[in-house]
C-alpha atoms as a PDB file:
ATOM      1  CA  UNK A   1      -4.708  20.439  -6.297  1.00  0.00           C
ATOM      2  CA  UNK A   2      -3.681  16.884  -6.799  1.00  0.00           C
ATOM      3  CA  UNK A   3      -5.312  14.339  -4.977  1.00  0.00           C
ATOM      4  CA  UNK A   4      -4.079  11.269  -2.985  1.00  0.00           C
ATOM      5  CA  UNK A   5      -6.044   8.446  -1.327  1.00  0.00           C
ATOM      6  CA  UNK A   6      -4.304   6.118   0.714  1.00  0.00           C
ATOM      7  CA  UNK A   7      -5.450   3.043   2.481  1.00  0.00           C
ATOM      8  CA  UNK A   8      -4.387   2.453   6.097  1.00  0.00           C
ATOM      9  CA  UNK A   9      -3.746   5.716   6.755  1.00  0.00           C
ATOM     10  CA  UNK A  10      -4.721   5.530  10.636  1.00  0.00           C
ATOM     11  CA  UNK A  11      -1.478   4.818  12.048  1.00  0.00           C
ATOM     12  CA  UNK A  12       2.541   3.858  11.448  1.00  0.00           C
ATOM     13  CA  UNK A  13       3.626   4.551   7.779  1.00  0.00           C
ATOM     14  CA  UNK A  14      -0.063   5.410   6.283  1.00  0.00           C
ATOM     15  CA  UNK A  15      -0.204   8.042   8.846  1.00  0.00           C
ATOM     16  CA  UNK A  16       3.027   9.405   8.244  1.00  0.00           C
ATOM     17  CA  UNK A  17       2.526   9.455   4.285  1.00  0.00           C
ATOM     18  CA  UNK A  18      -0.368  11.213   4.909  1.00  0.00           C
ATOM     19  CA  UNK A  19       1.255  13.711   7.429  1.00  0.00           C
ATOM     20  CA  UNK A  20       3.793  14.002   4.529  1.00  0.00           C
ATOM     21  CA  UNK A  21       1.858  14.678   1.503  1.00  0.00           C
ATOM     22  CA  UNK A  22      -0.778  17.043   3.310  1.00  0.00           C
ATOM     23  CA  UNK A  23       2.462  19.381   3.999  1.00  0.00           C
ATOM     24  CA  UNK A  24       3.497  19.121   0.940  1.00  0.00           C
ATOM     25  CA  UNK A  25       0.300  20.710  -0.808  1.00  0.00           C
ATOM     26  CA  UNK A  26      -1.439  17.556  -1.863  1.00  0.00           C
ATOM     27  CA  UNK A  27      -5.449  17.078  -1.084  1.00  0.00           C
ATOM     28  CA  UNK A  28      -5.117  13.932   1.069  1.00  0.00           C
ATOM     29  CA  UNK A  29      -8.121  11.137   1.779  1.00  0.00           C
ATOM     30  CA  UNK A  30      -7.402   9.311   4.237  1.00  0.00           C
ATOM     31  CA  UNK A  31      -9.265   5.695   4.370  1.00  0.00           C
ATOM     32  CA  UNK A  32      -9.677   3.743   7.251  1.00  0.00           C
ATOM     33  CA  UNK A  33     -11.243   1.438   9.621  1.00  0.00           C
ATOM     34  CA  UNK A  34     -11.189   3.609  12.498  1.00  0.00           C
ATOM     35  CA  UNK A  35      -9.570   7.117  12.880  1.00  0.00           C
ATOM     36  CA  UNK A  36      -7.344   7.738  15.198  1.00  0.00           C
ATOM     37  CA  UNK A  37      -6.852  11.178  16.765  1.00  0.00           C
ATOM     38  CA  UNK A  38      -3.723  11.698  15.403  1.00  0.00           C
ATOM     39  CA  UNK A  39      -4.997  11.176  11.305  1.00  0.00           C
ATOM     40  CA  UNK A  40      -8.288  13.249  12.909  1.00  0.00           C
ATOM     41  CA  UNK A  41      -5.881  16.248  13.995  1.00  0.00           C
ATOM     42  CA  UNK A  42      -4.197  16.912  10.392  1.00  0.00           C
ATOM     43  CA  UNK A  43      -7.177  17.919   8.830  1.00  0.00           C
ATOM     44  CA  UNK A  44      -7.384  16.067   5.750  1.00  0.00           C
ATOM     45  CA  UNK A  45     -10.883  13.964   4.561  1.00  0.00           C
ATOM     46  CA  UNK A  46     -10.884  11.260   6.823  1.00  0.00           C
ATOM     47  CA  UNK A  47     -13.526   7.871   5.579  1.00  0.00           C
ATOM     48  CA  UNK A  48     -13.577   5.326   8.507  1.00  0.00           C
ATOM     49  CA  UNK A  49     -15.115   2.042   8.219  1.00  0.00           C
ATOM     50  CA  UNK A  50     -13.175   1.402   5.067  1.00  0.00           C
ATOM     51  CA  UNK A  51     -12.357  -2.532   5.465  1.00  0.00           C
ATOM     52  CA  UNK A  52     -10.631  -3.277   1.900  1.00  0.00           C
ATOM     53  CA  UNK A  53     -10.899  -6.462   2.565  1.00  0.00           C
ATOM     54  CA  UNK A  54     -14.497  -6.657   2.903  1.00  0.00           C
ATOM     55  CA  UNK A  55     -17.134  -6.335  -0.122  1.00  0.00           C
ATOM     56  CA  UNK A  56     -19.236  -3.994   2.433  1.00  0.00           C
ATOM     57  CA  UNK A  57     -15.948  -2.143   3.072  1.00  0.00           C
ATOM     58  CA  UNK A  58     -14.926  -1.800  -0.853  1.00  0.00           C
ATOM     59  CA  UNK A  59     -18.341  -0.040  -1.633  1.00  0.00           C
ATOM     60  CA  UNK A  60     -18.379   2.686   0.556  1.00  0.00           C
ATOM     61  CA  UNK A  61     -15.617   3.237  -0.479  1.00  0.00           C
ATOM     62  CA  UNK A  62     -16.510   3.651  -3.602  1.00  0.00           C
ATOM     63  CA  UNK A  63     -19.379   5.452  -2.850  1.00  0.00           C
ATOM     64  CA  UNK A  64     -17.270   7.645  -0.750  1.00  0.00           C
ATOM     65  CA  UNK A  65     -15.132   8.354  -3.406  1.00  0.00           C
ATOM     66  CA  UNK A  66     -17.712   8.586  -6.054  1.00  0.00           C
ATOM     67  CA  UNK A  67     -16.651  11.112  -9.124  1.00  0.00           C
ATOM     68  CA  UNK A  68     -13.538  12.136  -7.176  1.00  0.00           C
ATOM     69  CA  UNK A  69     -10.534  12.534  -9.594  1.00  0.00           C
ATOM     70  CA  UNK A  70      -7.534  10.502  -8.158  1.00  0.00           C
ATOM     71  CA  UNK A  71      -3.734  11.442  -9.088  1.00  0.00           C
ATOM     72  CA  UNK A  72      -2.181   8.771  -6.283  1.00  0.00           C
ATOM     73  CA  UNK A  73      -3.772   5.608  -5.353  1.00  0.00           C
ATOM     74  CA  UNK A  74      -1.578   4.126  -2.514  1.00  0.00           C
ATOM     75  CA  UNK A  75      -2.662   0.701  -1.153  1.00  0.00           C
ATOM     76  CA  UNK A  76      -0.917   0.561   2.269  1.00  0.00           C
ATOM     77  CA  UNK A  77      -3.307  -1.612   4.239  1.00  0.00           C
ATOM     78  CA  UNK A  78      -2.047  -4.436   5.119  1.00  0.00           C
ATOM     79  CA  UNK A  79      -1.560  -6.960   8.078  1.00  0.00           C
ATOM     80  CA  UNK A  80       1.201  -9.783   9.089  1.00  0.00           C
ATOM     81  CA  UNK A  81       0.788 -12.934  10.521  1.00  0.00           C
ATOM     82  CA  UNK A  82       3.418 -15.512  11.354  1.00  0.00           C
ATOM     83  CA  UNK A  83       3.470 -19.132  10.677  1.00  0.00           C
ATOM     84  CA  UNK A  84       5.623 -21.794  10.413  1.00  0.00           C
ATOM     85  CA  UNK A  85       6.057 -25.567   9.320  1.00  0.00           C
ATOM     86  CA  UNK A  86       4.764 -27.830  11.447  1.00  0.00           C
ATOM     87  CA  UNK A  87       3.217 -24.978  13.173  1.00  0.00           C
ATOM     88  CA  UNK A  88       0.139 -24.008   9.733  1.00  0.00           C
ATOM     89  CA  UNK A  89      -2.788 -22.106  10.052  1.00  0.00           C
ATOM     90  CA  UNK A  90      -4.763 -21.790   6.856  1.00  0.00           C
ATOM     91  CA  UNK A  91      -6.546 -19.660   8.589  1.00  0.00           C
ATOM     92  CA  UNK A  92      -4.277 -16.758   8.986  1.00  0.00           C
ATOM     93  CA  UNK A  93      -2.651 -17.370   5.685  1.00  0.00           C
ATOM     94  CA  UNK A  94      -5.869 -17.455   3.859  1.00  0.00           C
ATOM     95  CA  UNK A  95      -6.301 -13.736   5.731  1.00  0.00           C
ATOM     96  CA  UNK A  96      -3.562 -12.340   4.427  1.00  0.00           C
ATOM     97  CA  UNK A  97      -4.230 -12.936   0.686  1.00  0.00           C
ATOM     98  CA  UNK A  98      -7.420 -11.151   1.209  1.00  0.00           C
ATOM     99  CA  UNK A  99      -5.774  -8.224   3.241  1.00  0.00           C
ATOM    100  CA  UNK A 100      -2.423  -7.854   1.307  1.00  0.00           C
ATOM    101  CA  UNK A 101      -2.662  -9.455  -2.243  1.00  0.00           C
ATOM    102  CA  UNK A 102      -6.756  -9.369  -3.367  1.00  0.00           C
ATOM    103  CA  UNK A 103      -7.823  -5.954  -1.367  1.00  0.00           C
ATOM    104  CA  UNK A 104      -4.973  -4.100  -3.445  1.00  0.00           C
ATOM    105  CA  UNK A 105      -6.226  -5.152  -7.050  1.00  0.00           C
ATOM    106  CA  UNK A 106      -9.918  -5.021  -5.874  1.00  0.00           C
ATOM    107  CA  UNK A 107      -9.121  -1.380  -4.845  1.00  0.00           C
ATOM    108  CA  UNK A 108      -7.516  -0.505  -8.121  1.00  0.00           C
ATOM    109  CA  UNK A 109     -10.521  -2.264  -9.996  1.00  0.00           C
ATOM    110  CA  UNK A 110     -13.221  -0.705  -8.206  1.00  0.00           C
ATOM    111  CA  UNK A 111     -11.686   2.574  -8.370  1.00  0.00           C
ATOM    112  CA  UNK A 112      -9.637   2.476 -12.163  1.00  0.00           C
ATOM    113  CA  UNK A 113     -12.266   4.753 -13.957  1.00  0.00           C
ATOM    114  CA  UNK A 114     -11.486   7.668 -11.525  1.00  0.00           C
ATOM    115  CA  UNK A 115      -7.911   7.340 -12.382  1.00  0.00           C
ATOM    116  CA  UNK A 116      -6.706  10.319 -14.409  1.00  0.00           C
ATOM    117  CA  UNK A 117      -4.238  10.269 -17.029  1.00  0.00           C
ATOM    118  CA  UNK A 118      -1.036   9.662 -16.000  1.00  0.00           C
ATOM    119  CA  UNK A 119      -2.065   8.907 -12.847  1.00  0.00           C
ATOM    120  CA  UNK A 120      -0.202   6.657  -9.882  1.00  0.00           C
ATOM    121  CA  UNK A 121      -0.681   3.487  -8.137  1.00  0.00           C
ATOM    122  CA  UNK A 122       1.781   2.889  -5.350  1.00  0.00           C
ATOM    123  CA  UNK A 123       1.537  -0.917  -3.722  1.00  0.00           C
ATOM    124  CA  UNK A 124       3.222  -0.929  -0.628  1.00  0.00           C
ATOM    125  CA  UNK A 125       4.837  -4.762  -0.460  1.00  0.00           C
ATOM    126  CA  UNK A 126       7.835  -5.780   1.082  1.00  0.00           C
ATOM    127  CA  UNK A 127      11.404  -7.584   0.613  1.00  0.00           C
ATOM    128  CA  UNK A 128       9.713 -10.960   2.152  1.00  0.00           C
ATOM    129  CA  UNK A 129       7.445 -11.393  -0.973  1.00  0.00           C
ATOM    130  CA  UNK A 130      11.049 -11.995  -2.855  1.00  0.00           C
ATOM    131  CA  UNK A 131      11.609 -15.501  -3.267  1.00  0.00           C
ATOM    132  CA  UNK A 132      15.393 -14.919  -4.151  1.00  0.00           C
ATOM    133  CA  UNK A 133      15.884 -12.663  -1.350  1.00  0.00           C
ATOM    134  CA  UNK A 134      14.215 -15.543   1.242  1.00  0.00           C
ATOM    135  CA  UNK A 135      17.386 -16.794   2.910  1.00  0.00           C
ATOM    136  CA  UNK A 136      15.528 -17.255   6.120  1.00  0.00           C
ATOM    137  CA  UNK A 137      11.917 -19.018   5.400  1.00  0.00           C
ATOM    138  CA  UNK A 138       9.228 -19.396   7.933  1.00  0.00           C
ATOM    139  CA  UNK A 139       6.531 -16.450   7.771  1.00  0.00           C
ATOM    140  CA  UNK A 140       4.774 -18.465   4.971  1.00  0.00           C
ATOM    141  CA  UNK A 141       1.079 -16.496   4.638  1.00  0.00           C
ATOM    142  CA  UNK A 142       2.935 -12.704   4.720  1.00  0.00           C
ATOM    143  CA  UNK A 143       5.775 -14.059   2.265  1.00  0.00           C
ATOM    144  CA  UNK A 144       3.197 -15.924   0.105  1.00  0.00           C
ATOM    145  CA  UNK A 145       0.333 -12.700  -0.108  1.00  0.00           C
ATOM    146  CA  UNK A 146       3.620 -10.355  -0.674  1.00  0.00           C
ATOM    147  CA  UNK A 147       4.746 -12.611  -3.909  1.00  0.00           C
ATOM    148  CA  UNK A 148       1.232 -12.731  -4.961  1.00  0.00           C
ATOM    149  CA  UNK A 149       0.683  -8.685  -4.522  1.00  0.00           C
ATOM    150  CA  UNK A 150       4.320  -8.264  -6.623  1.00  0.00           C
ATOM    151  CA  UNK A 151       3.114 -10.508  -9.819  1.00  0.00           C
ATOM    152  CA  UNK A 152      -0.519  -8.684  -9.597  1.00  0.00           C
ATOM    153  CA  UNK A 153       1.392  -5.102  -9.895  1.00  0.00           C
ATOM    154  CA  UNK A 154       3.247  -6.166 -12.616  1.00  0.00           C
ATOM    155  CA  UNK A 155       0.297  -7.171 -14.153  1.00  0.00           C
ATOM    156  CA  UNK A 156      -1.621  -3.894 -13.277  1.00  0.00           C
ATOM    157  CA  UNK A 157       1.502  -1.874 -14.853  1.00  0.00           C
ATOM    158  CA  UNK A 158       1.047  -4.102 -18.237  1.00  0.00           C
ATOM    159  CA  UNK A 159      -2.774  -3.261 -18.531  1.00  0.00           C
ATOM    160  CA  UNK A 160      -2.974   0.009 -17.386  1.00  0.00           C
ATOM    161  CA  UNK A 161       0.340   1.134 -19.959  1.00  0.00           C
ATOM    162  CA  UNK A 162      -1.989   2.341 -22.271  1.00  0.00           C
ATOM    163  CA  UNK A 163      -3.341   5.097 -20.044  1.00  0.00           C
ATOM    164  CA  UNK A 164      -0.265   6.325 -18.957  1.00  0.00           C
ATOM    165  CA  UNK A 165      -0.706   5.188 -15.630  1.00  0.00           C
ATOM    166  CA  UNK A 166       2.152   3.764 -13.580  1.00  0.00           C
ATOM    167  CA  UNK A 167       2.709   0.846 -10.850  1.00  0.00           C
ATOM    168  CA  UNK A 168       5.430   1.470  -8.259  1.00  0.00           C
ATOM    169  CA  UNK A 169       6.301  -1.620  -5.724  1.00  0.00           C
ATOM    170  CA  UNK A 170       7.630  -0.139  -2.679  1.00  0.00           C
ATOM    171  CA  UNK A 171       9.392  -1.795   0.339  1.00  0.00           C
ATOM    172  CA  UNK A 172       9.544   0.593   3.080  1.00  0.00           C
ATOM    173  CA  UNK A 173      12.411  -1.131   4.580  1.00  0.00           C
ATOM    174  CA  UNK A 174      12.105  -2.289   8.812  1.00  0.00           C
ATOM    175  CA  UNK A 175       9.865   0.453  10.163  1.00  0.00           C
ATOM    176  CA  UNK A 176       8.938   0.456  13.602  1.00  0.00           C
ATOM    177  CA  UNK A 177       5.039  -0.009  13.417  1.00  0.00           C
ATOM    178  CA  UNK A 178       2.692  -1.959  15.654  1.00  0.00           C
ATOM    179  CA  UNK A 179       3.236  -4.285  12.947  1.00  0.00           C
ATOM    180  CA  UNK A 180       6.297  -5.524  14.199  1.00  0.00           C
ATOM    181  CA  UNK A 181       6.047  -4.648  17.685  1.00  0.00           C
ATOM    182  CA  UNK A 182       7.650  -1.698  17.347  1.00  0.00           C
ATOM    183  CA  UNK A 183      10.913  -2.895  16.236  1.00  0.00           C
ATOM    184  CA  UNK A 184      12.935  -2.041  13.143  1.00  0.00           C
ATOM    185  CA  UNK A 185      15.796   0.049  12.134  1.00  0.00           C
ATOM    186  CA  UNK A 186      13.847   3.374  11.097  1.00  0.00           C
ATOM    187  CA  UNK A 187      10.901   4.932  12.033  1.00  0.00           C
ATOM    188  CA  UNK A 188       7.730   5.278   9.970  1.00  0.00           C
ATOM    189  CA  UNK A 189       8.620   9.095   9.265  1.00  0.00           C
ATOM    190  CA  UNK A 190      11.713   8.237   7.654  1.00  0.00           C
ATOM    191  CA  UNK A 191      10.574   5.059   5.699  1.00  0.00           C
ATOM    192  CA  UNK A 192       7.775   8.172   4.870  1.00  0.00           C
ATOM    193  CA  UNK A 193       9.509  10.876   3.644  1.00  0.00           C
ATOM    194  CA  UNK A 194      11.975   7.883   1.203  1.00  0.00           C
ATOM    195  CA  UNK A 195       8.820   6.436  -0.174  1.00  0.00           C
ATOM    196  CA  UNK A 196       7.151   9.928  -0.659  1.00  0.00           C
ATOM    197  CA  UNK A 197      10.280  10.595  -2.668  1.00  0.00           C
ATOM    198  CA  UNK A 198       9.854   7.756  -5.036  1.00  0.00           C
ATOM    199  CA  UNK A 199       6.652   8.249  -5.382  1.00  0.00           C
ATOM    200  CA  UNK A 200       6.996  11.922  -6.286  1.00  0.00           C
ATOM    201  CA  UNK A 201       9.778  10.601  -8.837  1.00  0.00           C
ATOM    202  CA  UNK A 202       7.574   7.950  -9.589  1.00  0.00           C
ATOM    203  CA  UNK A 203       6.714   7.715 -13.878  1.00  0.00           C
ATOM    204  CA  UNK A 204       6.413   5.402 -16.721  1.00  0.00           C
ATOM    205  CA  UNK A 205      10.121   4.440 -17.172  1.00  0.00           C
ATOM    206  CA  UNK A 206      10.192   3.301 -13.627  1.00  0.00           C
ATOM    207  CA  UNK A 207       6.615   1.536 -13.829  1.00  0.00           C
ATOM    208  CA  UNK A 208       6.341  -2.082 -12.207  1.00  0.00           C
ATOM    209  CA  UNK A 209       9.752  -1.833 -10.554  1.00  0.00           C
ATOM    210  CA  UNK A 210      10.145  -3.362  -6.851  1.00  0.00           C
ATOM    211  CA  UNK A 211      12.202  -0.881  -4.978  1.00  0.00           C
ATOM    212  CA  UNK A 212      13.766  -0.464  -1.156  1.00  0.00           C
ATOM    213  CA  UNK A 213      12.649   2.809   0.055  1.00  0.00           C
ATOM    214  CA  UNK A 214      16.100   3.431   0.138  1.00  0.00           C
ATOM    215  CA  UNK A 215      15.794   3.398  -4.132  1.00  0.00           C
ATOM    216  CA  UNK A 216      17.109   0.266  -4.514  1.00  0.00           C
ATOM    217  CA  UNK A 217      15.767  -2.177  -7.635  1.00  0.00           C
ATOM    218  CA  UNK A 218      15.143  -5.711  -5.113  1.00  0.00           C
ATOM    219  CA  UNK A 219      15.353  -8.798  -6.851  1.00  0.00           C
ATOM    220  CA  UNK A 220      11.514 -10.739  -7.827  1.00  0.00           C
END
């Protein structure tokens, strides 16, 4: 049976990828600062007090995960702030580098020896790390961690080639999560079951792309 780890798999789209790929026959562990009943209830290996931004946090995991065999590594954690000019907090901005751009590749490094052959890393980004798609500005610590996260998977699809490994960049598109207060235009099972898709489809002619859930190719 295949295995899957995903970060962030406590709530909004980490809970629904996991929901997804434990019904679709995959062996799903699900990491986490703190369970919630509804990851608890599906029955897959939950690990709580995973804080990938944290050293602490990084090596349980590993030790969690110790001599585990992983065919999906999805890095979903991930946290927004806002800012704006004339309106800075380092702060915050500093926070999300170490949530959204350094956890991922600290995750991959810690865990890239357990990666089988032909394995997958999924980094779940967004639209607002594209600086030719930024018609709007403002949000300058998400938009700045999200460019930073893109560059690092293309780098992690260059040097991990040789192992037949692939890098998919995946913007799930406005999902109602806590995130955003709930807004968006789809809900985290449907920004779910498109990402689940490409992930599934997911191999190494399609490795380092940055894709809409919806399949799209977005512009860098």
């Amino acid at each position: 049976m295949k295995k899957v780890v995903i970060t962030g798999a406590n709530r909004g789209i980490g809970l629904a990828m996991t929901t997804q790929f434990k019904n679709l026959g995959f062996e799903v562990i699900a990491l986490c600062r703190q369970a919630s009943p509804q990851l608890n209830a599906l029955g897959v290996t939950v690990i709580t007090g995973i804080d990938v931004a944290t050293s602490a946090g990084r090596q349980l995991m590993v030790k969690a995960l110790n001599n585990i065999d992983i065919d999906i590594l999805i890095n979903n954690a991930g946290i927004l702030r806002d800012e704006s000019l004339g309106a800075l907090n380092s702060a915050t901005i500093i926070e999300q580098f170490e949530v959204n751009a350094l956890a991922p590749i600290q995750v991959v490094d810690l865990l890239s020896t357990q990666l089988v052959i032909g394995a997958k890393i999924v980094l779940i980004t967004s639209r607002m790390g594209s600086v030719t798609d930024n018609t709007s500005g403002g949000r300058y610590g998400y938009r700045m961690s999200k460019a930073a996260l893109n560059i690092a998977g293309m780098s992690l699809a260059q040097d991990l080639a040789g192992r037949d490994i692939s890098v998919g960049l995946y913007h799930p598109g406005y999902v109602q999560t806590e995130m955003v207060g709930n807004n968006g235009d789809i809900s985290a099972t449907e920004a779910a079951t498109r990402l689940v898709g490409l992930i599934n489809q997911q191999d190494m002619s399609q490795t380092g792309l940055f894709k809409h859930s919806n399949g799209e190719i977005l512009p860098w």
